[in-house]
PDB file of N, CA and C in Angstrom:
ATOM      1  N   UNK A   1     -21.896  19.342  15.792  1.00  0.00           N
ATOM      2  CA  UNK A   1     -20.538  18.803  15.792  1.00  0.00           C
ATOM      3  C   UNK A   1     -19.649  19.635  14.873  1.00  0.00           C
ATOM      4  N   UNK A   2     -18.255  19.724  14.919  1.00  0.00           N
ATOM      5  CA  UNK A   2     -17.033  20.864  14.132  1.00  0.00           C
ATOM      6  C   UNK A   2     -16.909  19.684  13.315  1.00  0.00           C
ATOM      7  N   UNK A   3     -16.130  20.246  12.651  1.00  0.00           N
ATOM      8  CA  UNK A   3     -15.894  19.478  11.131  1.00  0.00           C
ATOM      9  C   UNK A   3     -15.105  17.905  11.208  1.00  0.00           C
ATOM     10  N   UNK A   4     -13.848  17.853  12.368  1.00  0.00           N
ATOM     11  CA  UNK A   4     -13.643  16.912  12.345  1.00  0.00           C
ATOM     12  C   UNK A   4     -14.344  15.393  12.837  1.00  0.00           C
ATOM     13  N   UNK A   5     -15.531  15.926  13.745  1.00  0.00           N
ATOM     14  CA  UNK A   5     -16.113  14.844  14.147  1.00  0.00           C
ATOM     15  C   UNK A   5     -17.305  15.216  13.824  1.00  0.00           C
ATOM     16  N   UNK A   6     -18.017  13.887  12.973  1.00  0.00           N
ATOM     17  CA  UNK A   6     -19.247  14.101  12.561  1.00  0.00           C
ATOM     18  C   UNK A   6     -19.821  12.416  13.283  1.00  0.00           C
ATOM     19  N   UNK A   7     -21.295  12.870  12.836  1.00  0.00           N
ATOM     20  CA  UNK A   7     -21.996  11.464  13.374  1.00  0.00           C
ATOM     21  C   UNK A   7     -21.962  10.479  12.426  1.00  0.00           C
ATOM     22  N   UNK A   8     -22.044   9.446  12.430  1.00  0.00           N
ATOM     23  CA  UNK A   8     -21.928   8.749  11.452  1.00  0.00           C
ATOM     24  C   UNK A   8     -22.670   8.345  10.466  1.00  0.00           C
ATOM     25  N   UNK A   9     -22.475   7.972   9.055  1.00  0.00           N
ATOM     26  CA  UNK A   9     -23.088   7.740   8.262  1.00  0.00           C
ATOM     27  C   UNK A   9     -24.826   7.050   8.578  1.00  0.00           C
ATOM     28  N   UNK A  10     -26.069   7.532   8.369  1.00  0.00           N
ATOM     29  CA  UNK A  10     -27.328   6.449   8.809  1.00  0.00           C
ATOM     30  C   UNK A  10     -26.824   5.189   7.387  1.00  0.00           C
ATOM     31  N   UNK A  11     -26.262   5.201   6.372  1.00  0.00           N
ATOM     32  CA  UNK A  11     -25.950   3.689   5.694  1.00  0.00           C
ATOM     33  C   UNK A  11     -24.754   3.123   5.938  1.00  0.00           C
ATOM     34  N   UNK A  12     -24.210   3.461   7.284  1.00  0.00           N
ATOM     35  CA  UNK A  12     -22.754   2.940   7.786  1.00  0.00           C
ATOM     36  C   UNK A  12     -23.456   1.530   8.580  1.00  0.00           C
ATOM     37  N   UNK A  13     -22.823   0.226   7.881  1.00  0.00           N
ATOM     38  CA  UNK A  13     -23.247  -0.896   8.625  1.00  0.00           C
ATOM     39  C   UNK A  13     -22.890  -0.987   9.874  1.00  0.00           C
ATOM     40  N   UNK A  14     -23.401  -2.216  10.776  1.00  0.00           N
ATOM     41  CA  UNK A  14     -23.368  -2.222  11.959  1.00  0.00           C
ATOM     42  C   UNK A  14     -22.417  -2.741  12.945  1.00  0.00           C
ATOM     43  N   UNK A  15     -21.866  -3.723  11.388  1.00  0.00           N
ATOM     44  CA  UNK A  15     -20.769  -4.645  11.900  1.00  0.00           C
ATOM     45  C   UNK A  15     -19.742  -3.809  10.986  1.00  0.00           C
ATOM     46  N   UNK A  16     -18.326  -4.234  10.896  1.00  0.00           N
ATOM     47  CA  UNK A  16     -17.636  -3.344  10.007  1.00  0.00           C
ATOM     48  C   UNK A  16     -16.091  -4.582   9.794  1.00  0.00           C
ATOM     49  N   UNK A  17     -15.976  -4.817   9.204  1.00  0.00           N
ATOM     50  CA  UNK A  17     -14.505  -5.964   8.574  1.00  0.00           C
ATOM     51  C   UNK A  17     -13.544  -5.146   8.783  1.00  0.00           C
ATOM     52  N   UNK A  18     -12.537  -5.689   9.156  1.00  0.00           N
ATOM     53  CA  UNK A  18     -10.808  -5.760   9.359  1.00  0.00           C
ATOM     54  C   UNK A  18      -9.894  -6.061   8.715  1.00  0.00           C
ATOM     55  N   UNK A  19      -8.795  -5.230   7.672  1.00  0.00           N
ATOM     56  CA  UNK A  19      -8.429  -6.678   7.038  1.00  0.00           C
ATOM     57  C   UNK A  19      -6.920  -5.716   7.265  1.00  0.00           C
ATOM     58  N   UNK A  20      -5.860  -7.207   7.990  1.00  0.00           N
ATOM     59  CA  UNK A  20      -4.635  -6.753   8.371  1.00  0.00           C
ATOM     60  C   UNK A  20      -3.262  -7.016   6.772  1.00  0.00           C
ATOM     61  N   UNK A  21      -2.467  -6.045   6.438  1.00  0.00           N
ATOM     62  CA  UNK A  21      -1.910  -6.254   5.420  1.00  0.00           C
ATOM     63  C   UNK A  21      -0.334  -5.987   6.023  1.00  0.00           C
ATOM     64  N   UNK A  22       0.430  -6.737   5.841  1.00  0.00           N
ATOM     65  CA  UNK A  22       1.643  -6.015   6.203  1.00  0.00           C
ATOM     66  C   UNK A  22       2.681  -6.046   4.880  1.00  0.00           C
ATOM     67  N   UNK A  23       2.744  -4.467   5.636  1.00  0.00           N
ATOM     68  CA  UNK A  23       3.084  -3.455   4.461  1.00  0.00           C
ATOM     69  C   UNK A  23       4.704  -3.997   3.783  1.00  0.00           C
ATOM     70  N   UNK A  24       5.269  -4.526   4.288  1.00  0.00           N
ATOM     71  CA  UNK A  24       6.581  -4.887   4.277  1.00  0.00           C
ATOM     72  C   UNK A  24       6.779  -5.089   3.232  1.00  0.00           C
ATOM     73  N   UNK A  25       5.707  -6.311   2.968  1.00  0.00           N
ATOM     74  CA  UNK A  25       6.054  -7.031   1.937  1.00  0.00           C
ATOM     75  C   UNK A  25       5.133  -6.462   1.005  1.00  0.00           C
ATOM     76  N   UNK A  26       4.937  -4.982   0.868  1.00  0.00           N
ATOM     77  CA  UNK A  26       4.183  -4.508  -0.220  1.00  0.00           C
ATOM     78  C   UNK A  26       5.014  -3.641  -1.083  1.00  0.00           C
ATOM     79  N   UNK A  27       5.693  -3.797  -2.519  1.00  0.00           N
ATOM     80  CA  UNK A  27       6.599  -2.776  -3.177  1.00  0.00           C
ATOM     81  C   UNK A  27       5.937  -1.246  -3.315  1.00  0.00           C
ATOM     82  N   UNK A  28       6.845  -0.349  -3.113  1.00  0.00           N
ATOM     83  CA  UNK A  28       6.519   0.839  -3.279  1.00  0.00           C
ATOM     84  C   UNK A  28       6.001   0.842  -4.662  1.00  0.00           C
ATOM     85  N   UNK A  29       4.941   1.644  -5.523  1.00  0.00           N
ATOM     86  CA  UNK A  29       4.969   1.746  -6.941  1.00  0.00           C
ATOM     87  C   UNK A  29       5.312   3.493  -6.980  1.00  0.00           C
ATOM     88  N   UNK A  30       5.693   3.379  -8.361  1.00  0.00           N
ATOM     89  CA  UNK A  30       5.226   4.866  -9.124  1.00  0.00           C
ATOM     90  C   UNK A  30       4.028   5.444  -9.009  1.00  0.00           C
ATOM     91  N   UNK A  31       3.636   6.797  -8.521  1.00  0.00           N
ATOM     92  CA  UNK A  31       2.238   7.001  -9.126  1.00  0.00           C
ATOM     93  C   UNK A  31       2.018   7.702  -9.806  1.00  0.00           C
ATOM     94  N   UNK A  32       3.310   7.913 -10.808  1.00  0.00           N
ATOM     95  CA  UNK A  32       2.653   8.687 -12.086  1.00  0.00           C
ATOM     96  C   UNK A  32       2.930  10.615 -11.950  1.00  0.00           C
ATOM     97  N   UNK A  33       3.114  10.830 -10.615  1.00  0.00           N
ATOM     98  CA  UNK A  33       3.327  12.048 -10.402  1.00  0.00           C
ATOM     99  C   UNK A  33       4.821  11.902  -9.573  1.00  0.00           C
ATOM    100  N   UNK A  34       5.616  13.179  -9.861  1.00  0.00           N
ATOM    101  CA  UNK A  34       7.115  12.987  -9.446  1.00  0.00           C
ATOM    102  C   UNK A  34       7.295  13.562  -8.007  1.00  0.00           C
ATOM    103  N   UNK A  35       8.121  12.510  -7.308  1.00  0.00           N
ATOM    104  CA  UNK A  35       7.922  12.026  -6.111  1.00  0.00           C
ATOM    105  C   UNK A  35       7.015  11.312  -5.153  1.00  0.00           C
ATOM    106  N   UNK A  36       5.854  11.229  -5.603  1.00  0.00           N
ATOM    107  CA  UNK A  36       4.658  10.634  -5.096  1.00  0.00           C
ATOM    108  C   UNK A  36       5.411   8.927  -5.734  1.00  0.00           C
ATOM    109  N   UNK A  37       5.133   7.860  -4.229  1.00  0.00           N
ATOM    110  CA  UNK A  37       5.151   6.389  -4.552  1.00  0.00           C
ATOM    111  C   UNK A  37       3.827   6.166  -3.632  1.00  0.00           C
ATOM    112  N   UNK A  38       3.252   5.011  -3.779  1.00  0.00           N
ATOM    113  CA  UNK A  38       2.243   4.176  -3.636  1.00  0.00           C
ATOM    114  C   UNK A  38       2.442   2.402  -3.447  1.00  0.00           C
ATOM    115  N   UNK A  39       1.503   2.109  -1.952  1.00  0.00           N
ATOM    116  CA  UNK A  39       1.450   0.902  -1.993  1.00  0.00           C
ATOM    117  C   UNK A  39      -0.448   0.701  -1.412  1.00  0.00           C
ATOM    118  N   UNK A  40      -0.707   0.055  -2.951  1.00  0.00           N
ATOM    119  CA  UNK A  40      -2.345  -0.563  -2.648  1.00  0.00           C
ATOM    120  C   UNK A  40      -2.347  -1.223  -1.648  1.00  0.00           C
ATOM    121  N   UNK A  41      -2.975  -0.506  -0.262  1.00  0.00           N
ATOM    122  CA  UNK A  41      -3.556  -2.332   0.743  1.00  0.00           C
ATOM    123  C   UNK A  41      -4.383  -2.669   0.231  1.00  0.00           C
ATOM    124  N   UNK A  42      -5.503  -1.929  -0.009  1.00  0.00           N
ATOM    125  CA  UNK A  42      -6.688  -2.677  -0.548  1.00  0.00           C
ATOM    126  C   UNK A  42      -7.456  -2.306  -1.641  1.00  0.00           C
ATOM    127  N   UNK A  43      -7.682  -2.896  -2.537  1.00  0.00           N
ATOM    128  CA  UNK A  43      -8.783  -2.203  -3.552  1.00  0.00           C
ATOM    129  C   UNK A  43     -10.139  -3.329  -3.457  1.00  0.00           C
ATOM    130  N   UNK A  44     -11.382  -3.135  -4.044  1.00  0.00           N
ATOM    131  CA  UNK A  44     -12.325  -3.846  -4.109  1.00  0.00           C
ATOM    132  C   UNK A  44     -12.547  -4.331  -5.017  1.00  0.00           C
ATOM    133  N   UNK A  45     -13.216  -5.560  -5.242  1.00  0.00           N
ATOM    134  CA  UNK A  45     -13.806  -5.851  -6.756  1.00  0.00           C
ATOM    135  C   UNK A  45     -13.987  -4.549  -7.646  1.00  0.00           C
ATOM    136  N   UNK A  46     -14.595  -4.036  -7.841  1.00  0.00           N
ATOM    137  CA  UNK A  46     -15.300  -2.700  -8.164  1.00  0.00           C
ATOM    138  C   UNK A  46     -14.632  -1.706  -8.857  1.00  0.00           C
ATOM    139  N   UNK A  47     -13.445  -1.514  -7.981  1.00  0.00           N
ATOM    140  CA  UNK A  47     -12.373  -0.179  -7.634  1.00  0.00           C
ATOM    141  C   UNK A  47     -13.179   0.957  -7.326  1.00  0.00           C
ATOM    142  N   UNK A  48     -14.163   0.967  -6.740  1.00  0.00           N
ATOM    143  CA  UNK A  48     -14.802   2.034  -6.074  1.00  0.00           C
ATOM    144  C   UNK A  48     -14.117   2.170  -4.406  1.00  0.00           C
ATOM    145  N   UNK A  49     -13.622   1.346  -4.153  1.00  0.00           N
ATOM    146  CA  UNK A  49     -13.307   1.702  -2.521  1.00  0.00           C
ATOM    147  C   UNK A  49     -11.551   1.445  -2.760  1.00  0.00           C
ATOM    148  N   UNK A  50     -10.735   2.300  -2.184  1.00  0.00           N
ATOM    149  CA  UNK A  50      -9.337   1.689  -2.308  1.00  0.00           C
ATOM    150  C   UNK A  50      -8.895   2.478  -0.607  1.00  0.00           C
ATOM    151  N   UNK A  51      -7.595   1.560  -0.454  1.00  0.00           N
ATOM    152  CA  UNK A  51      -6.807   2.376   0.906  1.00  0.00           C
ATOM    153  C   UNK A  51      -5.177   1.831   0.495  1.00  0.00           C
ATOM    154  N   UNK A  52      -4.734   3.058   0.651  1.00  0.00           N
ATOM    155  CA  UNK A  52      -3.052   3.014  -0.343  1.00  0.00           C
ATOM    156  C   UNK A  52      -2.653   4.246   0.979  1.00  0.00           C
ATOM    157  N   UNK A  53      -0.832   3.682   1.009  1.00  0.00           N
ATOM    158  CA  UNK A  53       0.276   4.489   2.049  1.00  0.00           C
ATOM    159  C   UNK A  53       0.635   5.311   0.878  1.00  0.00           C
ATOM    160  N   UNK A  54       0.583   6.511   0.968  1.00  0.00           N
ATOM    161  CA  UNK A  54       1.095   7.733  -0.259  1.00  0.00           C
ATOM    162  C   UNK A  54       2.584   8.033   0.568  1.00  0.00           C
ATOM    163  N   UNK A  55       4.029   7.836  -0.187  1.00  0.00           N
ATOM    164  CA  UNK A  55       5.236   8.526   0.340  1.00  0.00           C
ATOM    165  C   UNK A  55       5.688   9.301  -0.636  1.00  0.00           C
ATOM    166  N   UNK A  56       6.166  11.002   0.371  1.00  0.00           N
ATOM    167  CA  UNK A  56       6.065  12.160  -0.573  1.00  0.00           C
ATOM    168  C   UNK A  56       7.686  12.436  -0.026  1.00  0.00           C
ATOM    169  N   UNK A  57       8.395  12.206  -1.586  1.00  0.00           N
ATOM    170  CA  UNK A  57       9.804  13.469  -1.134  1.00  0.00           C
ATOM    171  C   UNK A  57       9.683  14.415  -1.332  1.00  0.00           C
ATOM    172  N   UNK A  58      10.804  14.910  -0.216  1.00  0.00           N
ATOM    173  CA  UNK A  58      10.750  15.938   0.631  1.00  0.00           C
ATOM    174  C   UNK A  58      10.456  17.092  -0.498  1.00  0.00           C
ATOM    175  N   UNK A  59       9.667  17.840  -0.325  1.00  0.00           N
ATOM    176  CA  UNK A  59       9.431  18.946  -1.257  1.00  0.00           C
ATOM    177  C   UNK A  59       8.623  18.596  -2.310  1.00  0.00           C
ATOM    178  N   UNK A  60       7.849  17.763  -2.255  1.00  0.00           N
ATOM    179  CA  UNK A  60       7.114  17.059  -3.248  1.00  0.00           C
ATOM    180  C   UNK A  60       5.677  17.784  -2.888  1.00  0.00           C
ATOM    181  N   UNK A  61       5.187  18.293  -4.503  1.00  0.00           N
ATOM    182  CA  UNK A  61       4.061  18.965  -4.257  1.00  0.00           C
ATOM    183  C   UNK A  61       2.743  18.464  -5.339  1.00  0.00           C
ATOM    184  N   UNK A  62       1.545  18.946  -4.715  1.00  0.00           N
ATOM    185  CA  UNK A  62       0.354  18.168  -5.714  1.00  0.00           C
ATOM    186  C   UNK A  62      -0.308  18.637  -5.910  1.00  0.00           C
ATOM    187  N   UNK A  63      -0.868  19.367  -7.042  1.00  0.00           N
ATOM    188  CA  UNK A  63      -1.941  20.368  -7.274  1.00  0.00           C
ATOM    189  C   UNK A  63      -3.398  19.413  -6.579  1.00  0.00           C
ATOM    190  N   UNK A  64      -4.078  20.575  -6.509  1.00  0.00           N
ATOM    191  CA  UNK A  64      -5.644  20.618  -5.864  1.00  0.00           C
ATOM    192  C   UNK A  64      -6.485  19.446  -6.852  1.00  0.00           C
ATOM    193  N   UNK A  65      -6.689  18.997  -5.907  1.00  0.00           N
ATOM    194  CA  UNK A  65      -7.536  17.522  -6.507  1.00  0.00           C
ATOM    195  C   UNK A  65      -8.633  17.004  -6.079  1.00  0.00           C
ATOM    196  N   UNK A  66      -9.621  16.276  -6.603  1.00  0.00           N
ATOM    197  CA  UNK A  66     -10.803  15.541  -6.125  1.00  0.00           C
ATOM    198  C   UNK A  66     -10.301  14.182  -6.106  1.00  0.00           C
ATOM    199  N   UNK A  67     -10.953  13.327  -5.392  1.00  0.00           N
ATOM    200  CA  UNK A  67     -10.939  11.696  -4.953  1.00  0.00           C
ATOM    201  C   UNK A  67     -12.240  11.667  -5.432  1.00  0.00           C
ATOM    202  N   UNK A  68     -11.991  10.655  -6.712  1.00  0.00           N
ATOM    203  CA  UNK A  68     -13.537  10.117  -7.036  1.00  0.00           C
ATOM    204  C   UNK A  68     -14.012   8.737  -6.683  1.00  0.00           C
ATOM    205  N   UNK A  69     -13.055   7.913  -5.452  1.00  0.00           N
ATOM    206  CA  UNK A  69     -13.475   6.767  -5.260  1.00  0.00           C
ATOM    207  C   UNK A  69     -13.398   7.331  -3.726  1.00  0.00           C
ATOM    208  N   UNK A  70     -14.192   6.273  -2.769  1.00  0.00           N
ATOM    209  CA  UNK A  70     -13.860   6.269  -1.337  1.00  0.00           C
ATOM    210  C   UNK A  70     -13.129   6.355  -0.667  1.00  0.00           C
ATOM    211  N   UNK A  71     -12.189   6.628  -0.032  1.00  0.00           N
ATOM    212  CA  UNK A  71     -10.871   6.056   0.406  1.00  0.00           C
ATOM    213  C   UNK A  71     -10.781   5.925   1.862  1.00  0.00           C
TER     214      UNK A  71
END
């Protein structure tokens, strides 16, 4: 398989949860870097797993980075 499609995880469960958030009513935040805003849909107990809408103005740039949680 090419890079974008791989097989799936063998510890990817069988069943998999849904969870609907509407964004509307979610405030943009700061994230600390200029132009970058953020809205958490989800984080976990944990904060090992998160899924967040990143909005970048226009010309907004981000040095080379690692993700140390799931996303």
């Amino acid at each position: 398989m090419n890079e974008i499609f791989q097989s799936a995880r063998p510890d990817r469960p069988d069943k998999e949860n849904f969870l609907v958030t509407h964004t509307h009513s979610i405030d943009w935040q700061d994230s600390g870097i200029e132009g970058f805003e953020h809205k958490v849909l989800y984080r976990d107990d944990t904060g090992a797993i998160e899924t967040m809408l990143i909005k970048m103005a226009p010309g907004a740039l981000s040095d080379n980075h690692a993700h140390d949680r799931r996303e």
